[in-house]
Protein backbone atom coordinates (compact mmCIF):
# COMPACT_ATOMS: atom_id res chain seq x y z
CA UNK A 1 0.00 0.00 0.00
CA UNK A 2 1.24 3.26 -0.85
CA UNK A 3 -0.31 6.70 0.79
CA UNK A 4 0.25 10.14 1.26
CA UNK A 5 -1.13 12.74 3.24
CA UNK A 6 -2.08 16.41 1.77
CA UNK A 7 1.16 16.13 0.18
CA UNK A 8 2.77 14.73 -3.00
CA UNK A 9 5.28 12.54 -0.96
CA UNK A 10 4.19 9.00 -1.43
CA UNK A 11 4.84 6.55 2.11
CA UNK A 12 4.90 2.77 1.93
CA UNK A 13 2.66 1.10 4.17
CA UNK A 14 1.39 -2.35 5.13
CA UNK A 15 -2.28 -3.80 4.75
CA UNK A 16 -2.82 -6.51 7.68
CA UNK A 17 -6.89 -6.83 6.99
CA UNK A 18 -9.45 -5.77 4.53
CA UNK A 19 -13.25 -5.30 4.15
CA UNK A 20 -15.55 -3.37 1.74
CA UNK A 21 -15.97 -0.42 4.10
CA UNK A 22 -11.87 -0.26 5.64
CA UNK A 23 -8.81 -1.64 5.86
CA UNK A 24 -6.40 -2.58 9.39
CA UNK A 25 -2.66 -1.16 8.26
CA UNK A 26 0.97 -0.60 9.37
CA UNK A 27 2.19 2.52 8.72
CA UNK A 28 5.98 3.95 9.76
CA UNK A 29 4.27 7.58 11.46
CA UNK A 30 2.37 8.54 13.76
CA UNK A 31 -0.90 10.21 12.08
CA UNK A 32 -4.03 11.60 14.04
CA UNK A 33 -6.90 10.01 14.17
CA UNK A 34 -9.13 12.45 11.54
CA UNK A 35 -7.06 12.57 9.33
CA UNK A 36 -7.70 11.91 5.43
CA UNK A 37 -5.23 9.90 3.54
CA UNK A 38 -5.11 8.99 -0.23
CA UNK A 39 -3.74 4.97 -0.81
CA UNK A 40 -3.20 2.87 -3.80
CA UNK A 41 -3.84 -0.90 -2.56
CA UNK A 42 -1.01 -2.70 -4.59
CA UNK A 43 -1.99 -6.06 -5.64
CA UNK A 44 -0.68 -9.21 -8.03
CA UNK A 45 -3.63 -10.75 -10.21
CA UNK A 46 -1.75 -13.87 -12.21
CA UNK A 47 1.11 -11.91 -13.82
CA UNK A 48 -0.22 -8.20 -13.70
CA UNK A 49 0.17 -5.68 -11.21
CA UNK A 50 -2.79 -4.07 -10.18
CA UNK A 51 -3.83 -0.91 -8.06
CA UNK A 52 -6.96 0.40 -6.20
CA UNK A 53 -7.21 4.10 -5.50
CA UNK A 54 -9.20 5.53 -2.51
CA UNK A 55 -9.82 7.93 0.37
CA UNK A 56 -9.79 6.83 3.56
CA UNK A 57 -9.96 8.14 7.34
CA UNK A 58 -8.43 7.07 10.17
CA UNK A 59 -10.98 6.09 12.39
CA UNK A 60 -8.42 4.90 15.30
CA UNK A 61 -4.66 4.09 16.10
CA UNK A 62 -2.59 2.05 18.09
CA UNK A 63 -0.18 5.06 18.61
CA UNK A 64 2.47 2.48 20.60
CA UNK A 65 4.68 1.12 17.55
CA UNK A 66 5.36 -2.44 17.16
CA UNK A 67 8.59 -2.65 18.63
CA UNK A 68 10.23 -4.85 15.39
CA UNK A 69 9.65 -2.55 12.49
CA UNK A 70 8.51 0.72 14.62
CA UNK A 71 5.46 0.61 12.68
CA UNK A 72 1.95 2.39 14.33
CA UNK A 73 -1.25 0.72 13.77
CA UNK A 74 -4.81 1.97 12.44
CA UNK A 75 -7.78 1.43 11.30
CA UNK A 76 -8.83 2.95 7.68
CA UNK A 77 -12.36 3.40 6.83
CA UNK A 78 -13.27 4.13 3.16
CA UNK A 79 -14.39 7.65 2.02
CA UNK A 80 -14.43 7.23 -1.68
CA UNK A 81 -12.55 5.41 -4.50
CA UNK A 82 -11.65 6.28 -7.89
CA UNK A 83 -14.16 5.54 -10.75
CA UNK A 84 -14.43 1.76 -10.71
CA UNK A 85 -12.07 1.10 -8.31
CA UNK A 86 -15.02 0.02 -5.40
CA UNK A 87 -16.09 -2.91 -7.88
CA UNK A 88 -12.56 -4.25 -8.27
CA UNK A 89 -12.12 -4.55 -4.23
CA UNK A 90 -15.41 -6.37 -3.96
CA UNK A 91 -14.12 -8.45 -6.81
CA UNK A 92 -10.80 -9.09 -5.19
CA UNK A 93 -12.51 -9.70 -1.79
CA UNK A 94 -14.86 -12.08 -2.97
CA UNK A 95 -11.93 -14.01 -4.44
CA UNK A 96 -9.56 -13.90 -1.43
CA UNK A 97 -12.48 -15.10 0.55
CA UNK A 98 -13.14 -18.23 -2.07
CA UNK A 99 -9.56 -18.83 -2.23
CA UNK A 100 -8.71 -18.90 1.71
CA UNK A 101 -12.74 -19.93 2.50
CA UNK A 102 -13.02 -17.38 4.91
């Protein structure tokens, strides 16, 4: 996952979870809760790299960082996605979920 917040400078970032309304991530700052990123969700379908662009809030942190890595955790909660983006990370979720049967 990439972000970046009101800024041009792009920060790497971790997914650990994902639904259709937010995302669980490890990020390497602190951010406040409030505050609005904008993430590309990086992901490999067969051979092809593929992307999903959003919005998303940070509804709450973990402000303690892990202590391997130094990386804070929130949770993300979807505020909008680029034009068909929300219909490939249903489609992705559905097939995670059929692949793993979760």
């Amino acid at each position: 996952m990439d972000y970046c917040i009101e800024s041009v400078e792009r920060h790497g970032g971790v997914v650990a979870n994902a639904s259709k309304s937010g995302l669980l991530v490890y990020l390497p700052e602190p951010i406040f809760v409030g505050s609005l990123l904008k993430i590309e969700l990086l992901f490999v379908k067969g051979s092809e790299l593929n992307s999903i662009g959003a919005t998303a809030k940070v509804v709450w942190s973990d402000l303690a960082p892990k202590e391997i890595g130094g990386e804070y955790r929130y949770g993300l909660r979807f505020e909008s996605f680029q034009e068909g983006d929300l219909r490939k990370l249903r489609k992705l979720l559905t097939e995670v979920t059929e692949t793993h049967g979760r």
